[in-house]
PDB file of N, CA and C in Angstrom:
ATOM      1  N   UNK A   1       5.356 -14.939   6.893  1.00  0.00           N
ATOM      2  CA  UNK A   1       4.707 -15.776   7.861  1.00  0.00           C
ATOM      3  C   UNK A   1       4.359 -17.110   7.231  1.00  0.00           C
ATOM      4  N   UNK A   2       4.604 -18.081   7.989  1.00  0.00           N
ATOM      5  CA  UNK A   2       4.452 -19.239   7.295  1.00  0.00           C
ATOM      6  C   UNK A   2       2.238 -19.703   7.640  1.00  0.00           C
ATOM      7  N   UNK A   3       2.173 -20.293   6.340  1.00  0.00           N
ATOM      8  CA  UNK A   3       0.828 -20.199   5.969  1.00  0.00           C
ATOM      9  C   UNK A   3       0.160 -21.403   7.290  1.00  0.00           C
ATOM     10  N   UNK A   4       0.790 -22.179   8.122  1.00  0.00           N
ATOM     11  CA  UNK A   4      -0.080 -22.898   9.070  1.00  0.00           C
ATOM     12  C   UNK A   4       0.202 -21.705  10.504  1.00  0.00           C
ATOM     13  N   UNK A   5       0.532 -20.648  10.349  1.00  0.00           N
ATOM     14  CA  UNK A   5       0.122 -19.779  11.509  1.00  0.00           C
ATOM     15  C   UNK A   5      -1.167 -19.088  11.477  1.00  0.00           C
ATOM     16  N   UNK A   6      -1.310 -18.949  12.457  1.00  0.00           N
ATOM     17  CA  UNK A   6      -2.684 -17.989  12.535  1.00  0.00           C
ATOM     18  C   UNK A   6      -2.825 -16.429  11.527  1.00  0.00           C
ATOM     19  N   UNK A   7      -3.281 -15.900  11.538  1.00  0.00           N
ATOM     20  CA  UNK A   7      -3.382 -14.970  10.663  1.00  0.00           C
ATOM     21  C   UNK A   7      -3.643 -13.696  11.830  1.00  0.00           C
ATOM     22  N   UNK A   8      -2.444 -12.740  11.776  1.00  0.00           N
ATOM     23  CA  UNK A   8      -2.553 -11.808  13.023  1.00  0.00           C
ATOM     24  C   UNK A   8      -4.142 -10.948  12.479  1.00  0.00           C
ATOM     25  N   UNK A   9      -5.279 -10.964  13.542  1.00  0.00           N
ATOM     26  CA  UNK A   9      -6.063 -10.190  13.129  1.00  0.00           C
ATOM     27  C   UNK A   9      -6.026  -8.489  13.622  1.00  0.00           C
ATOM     28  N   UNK A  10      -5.148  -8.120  14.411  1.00  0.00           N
ATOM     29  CA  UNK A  10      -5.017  -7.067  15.405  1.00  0.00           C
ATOM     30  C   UNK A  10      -4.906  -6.005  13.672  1.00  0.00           C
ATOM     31  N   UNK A  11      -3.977  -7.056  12.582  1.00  0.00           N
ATOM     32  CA  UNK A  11      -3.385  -6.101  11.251  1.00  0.00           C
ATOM     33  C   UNK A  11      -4.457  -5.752  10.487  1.00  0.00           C
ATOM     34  N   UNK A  12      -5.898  -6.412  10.697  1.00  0.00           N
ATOM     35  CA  UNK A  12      -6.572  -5.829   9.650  1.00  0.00           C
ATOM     36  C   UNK A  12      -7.537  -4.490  10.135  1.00  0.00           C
ATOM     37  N   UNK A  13      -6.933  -3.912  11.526  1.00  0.00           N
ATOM     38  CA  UNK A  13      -7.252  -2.584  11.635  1.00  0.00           C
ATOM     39  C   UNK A  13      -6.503  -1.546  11.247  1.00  0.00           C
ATOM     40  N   UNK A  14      -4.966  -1.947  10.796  1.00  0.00           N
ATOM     41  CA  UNK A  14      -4.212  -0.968  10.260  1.00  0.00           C
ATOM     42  C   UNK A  14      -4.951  -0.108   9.171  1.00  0.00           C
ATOM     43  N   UNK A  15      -5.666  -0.910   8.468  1.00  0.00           N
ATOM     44  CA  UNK A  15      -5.660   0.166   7.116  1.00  0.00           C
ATOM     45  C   UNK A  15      -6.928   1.158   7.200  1.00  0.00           C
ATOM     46  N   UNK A  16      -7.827   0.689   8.741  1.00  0.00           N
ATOM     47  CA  UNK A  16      -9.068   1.599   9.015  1.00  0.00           C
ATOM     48  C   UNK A  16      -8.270   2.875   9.802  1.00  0.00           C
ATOM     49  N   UNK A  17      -7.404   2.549  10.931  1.00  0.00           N
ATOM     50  CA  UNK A  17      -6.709   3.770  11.702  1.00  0.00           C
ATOM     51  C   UNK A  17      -6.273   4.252  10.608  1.00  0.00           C
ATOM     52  N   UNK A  18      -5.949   3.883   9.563  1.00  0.00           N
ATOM     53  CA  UNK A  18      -4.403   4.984   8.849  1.00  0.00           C
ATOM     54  C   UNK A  18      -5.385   5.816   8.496  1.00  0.00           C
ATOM     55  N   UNK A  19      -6.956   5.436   7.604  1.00  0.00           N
ATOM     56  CA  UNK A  19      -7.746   6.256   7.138  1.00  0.00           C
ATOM     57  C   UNK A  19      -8.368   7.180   8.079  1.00  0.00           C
ATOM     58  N   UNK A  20      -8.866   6.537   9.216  1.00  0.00           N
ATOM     59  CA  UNK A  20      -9.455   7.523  10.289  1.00  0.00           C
ATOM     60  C   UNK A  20      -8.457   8.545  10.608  1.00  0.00           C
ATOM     61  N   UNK A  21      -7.220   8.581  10.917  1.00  0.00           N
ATOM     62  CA  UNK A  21      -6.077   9.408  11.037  1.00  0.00           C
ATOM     63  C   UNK A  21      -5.955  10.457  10.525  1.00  0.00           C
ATOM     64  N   UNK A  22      -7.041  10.373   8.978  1.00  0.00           N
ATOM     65  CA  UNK A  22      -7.091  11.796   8.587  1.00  0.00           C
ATOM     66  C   UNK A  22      -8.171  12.440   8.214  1.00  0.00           C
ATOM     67  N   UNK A  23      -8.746  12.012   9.428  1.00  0.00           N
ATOM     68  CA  UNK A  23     -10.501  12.505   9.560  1.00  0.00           C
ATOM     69  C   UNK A  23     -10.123  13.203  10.712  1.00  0.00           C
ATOM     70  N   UNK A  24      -9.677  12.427  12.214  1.00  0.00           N
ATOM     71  CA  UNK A  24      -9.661  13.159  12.988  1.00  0.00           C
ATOM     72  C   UNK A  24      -8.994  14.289  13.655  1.00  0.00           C
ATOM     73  N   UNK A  25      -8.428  15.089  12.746  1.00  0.00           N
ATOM     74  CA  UNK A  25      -8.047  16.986  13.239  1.00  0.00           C
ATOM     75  C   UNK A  25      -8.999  17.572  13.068  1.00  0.00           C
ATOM     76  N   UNK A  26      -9.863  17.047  11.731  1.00  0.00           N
ATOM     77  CA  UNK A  26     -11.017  18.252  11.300  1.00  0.00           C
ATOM     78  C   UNK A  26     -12.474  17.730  12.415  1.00  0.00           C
ATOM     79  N   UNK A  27     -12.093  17.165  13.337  1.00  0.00           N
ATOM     80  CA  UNK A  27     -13.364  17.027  14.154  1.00  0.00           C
ATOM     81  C   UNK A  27     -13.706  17.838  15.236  1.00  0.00           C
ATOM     82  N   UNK A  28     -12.967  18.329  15.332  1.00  0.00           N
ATOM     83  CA  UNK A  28     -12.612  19.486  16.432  1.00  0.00           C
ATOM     84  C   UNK A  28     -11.886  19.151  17.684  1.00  0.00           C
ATOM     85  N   UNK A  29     -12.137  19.633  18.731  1.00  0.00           N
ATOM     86  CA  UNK A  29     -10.842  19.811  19.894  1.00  0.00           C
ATOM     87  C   UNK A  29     -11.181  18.374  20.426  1.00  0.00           C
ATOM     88  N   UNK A  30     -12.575  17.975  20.778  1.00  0.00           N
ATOM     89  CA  UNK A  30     -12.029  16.350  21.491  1.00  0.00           C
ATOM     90  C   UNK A  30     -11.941  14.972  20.074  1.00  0.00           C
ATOM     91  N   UNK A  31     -12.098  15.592  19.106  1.00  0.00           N
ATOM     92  CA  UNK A  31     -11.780  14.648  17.938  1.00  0.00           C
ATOM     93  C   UNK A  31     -10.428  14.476  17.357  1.00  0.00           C
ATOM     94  N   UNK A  32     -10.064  15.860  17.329  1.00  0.00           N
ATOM     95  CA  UNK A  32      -8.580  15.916  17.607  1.00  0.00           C
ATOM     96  C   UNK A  32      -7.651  15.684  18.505  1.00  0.00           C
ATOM     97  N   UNK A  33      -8.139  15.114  19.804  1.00  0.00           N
ATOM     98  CA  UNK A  33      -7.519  14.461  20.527  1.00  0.00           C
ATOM     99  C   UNK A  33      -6.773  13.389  20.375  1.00  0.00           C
ATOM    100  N   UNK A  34      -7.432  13.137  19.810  1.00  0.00           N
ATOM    101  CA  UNK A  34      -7.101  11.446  19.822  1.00  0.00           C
ATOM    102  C   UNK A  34      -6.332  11.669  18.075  1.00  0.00           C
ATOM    103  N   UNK A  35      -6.518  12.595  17.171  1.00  0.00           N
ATOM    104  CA  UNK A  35      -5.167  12.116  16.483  1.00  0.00           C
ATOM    105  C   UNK A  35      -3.582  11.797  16.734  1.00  0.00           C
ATOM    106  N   UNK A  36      -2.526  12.461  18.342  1.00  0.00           N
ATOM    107  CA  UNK A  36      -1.871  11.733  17.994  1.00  0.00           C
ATOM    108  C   UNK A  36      -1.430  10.320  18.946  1.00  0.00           C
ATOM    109  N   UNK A  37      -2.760   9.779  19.480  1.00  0.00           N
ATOM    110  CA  UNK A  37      -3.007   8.880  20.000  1.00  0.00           C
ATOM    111  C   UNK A  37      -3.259   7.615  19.330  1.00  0.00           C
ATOM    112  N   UNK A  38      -4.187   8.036  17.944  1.00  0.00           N
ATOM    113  CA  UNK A  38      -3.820   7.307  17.247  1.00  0.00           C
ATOM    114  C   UNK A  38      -2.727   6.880  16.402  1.00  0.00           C
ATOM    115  N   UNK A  39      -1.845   7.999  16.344  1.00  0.00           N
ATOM    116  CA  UNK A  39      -0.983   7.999  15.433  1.00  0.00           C
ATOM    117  C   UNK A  39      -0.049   7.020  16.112  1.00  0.00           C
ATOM    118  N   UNK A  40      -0.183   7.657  17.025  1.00  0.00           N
ATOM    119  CA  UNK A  40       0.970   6.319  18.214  1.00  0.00           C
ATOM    120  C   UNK A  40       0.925   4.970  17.715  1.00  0.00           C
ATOM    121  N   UNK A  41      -0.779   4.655  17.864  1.00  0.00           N
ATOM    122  CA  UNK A  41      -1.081   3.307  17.817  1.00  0.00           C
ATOM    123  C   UNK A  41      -0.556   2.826  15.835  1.00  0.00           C
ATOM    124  N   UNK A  42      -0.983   3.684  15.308  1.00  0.00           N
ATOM    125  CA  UNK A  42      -0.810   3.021  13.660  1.00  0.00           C
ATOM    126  C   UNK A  42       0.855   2.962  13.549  1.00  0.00           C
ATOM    127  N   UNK A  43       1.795   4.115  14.262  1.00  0.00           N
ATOM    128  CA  UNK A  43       3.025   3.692  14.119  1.00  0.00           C
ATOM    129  C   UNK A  43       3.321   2.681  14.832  1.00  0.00           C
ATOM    130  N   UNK A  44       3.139   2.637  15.807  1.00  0.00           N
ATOM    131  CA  UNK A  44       3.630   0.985  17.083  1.00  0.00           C
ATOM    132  C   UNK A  44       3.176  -0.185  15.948  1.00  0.00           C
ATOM    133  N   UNK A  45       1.788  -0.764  15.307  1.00  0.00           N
ATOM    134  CA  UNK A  45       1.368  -1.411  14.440  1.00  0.00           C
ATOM    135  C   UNK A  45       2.549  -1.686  12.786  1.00  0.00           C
ATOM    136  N   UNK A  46       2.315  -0.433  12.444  1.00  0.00           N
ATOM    137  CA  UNK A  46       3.393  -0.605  11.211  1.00  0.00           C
ATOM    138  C   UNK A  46       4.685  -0.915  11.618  1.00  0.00           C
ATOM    139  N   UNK A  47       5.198  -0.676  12.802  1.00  0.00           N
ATOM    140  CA  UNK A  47       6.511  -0.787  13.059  1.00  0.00           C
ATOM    141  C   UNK A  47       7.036  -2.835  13.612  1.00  0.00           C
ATOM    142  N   UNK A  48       6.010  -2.789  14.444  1.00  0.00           N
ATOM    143  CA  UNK A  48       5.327  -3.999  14.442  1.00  0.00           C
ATOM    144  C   UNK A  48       5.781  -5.342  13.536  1.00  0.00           C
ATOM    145  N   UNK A  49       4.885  -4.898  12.508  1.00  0.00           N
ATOM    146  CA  UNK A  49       4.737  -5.220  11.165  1.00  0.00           C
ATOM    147  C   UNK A  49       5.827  -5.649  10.169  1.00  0.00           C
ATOM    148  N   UNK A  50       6.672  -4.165  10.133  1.00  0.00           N
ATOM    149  CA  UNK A  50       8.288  -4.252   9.946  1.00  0.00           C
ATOM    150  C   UNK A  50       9.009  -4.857   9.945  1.00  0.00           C
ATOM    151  N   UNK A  51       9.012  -4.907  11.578  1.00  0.00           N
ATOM    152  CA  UNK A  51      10.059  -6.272  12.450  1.00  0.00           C
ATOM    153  C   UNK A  51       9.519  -7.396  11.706  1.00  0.00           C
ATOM    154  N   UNK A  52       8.293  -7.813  11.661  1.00  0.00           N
ATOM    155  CA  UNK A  52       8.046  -9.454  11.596  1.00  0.00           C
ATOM    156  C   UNK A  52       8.321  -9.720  10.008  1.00  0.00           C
ATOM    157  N   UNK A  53       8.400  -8.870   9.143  1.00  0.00           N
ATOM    158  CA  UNK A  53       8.242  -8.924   7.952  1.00  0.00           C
ATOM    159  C   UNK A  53       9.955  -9.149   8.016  1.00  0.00           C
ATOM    160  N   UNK A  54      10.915  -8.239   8.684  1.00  0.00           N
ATOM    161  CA  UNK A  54      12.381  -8.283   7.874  1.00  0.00           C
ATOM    162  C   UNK A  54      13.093  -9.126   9.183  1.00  0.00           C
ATOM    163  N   UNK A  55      12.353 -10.327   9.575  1.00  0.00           N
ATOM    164  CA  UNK A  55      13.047 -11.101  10.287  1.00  0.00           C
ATOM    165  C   UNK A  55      13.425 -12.321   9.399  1.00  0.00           C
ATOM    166  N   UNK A  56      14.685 -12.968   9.510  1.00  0.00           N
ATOM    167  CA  UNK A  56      15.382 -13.846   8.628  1.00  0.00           C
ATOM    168  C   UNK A  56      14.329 -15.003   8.926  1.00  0.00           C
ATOM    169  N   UNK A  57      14.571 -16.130   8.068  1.00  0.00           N
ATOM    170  CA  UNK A  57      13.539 -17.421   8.337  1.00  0.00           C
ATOM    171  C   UNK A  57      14.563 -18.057   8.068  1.00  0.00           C
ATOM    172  N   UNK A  58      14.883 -19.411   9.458  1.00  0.00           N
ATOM    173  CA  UNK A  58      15.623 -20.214   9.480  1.00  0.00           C
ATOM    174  C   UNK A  58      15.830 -20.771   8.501  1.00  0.00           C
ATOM    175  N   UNK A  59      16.918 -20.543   7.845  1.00  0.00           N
ATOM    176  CA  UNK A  59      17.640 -21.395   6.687  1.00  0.00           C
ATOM    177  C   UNK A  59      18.028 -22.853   6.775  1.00  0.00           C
ATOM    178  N   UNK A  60      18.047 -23.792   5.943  1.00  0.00           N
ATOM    179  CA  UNK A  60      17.978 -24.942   6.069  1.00  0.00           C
ATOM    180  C   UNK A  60      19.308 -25.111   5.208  1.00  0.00           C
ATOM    181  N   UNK A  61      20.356 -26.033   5.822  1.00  0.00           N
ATOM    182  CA  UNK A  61      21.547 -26.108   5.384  1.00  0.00           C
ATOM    183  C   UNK A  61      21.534 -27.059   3.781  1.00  0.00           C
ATOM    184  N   UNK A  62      23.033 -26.154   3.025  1.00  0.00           N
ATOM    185  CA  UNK A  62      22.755 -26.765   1.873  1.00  0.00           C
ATOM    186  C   UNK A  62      24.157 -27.718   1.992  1.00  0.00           C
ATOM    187  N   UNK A  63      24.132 -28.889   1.178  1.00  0.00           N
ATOM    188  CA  UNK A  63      25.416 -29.786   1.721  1.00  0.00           C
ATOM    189  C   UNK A  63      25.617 -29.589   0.244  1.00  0.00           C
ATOM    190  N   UNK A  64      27.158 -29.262   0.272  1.00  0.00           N
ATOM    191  CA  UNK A  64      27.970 -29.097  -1.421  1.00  0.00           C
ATOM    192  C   UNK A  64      29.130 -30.176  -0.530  1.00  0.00           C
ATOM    193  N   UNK A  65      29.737 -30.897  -1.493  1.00  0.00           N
ATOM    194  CA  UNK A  65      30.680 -32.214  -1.577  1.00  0.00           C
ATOM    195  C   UNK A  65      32.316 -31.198  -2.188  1.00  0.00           C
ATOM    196  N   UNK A  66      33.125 -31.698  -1.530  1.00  0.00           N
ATOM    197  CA  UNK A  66      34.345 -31.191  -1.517  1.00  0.00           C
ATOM    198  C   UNK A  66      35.673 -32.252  -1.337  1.00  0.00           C
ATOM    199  N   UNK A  67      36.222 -32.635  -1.602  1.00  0.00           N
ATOM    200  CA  UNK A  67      37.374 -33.341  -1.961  1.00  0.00           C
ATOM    201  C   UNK A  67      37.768 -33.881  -0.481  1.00  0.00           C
ATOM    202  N   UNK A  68      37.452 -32.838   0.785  1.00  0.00           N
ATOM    203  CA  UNK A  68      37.995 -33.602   1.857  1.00  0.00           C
ATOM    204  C   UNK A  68      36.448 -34.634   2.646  1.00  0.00           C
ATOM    205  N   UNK A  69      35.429 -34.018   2.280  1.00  0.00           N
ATOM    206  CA  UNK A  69      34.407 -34.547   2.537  1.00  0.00           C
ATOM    207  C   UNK A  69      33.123 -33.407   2.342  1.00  0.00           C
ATOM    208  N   UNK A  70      32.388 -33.539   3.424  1.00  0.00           N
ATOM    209  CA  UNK A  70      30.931 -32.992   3.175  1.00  0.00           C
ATOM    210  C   UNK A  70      30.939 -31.689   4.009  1.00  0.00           C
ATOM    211  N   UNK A  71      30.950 -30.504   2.984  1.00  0.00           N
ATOM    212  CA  UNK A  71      30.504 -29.034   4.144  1.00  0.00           C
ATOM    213  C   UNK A  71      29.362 -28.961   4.186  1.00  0.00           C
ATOM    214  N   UNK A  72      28.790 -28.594   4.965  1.00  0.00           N
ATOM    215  CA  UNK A  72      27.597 -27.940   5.429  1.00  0.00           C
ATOM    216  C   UNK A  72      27.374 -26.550   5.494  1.00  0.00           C
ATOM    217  N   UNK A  73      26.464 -25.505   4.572  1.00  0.00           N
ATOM    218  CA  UNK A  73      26.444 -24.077   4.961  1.00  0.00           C
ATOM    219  C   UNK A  73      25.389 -23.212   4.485  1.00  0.00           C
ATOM    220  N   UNK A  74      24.630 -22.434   4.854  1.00  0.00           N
ATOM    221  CA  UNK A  74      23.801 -22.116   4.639  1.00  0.00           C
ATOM    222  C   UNK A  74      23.103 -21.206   3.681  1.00  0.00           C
ATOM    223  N   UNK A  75      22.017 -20.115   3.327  1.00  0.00           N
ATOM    224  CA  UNK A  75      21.545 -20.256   2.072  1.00  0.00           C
ATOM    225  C   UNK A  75      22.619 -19.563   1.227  1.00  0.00           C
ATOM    226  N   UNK A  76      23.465 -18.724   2.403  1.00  0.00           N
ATOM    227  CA  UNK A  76      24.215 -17.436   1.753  1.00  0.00           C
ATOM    228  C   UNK A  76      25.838 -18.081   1.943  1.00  0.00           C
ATOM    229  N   UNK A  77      26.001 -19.349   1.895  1.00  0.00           N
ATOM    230  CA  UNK A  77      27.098 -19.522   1.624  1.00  0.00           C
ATOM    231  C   UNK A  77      28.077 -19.695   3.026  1.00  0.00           C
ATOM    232  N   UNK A  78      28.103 -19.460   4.085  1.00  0.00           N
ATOM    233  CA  UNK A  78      28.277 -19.581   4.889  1.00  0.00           C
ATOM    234  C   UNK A  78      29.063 -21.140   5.568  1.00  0.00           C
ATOM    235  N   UNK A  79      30.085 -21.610   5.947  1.00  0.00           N
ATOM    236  CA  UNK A  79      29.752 -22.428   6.627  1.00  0.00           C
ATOM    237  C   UNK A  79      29.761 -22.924   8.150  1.00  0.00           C
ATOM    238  N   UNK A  80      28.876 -23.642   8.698  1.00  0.00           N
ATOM    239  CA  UNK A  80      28.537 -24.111   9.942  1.00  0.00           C
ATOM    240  C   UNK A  80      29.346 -24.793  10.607  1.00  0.00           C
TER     241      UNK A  80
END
């Protein structure tokens, strides 16, 4: 994430659900309810998370000089 975005705050409940997650079976029948309700929610979150983390970030073209003129191509070599 680039550092002038906001800072997702929804993520800094991940690491309280993951812990509560294994409090609530031993609470009994309506405490255990909601474990896999939560579980839902901490996987939808991490998965979430995932995506935004292994999404590519627009590459900015690199110009290498070549005998017929100027290619253009990107970080992995590519050209445009």
């Amino acid at each position: 994430m680039a550092p002038e975005q906001a800072h997702p705050h929804h993520l800094d409940v991940v690491p309280i659900l993951t812990f509560v997650q294994m409090i609530l079976p031993g609470l009994g029948r309506w405490g255990g309810a909601f474990h896999p309700l939560n579980a839902i929610l901490v996987l939808g979150l991490f998965a979430w998370l995932f995506y935004r983390l292994r999404q590519e970030q627009p590459a900015e073209p690199a110009v290498t000089r070549a005998r017929d003129g100027l290619i253009i191509t990107d970080r992995l070599g590519r050209c445009r």
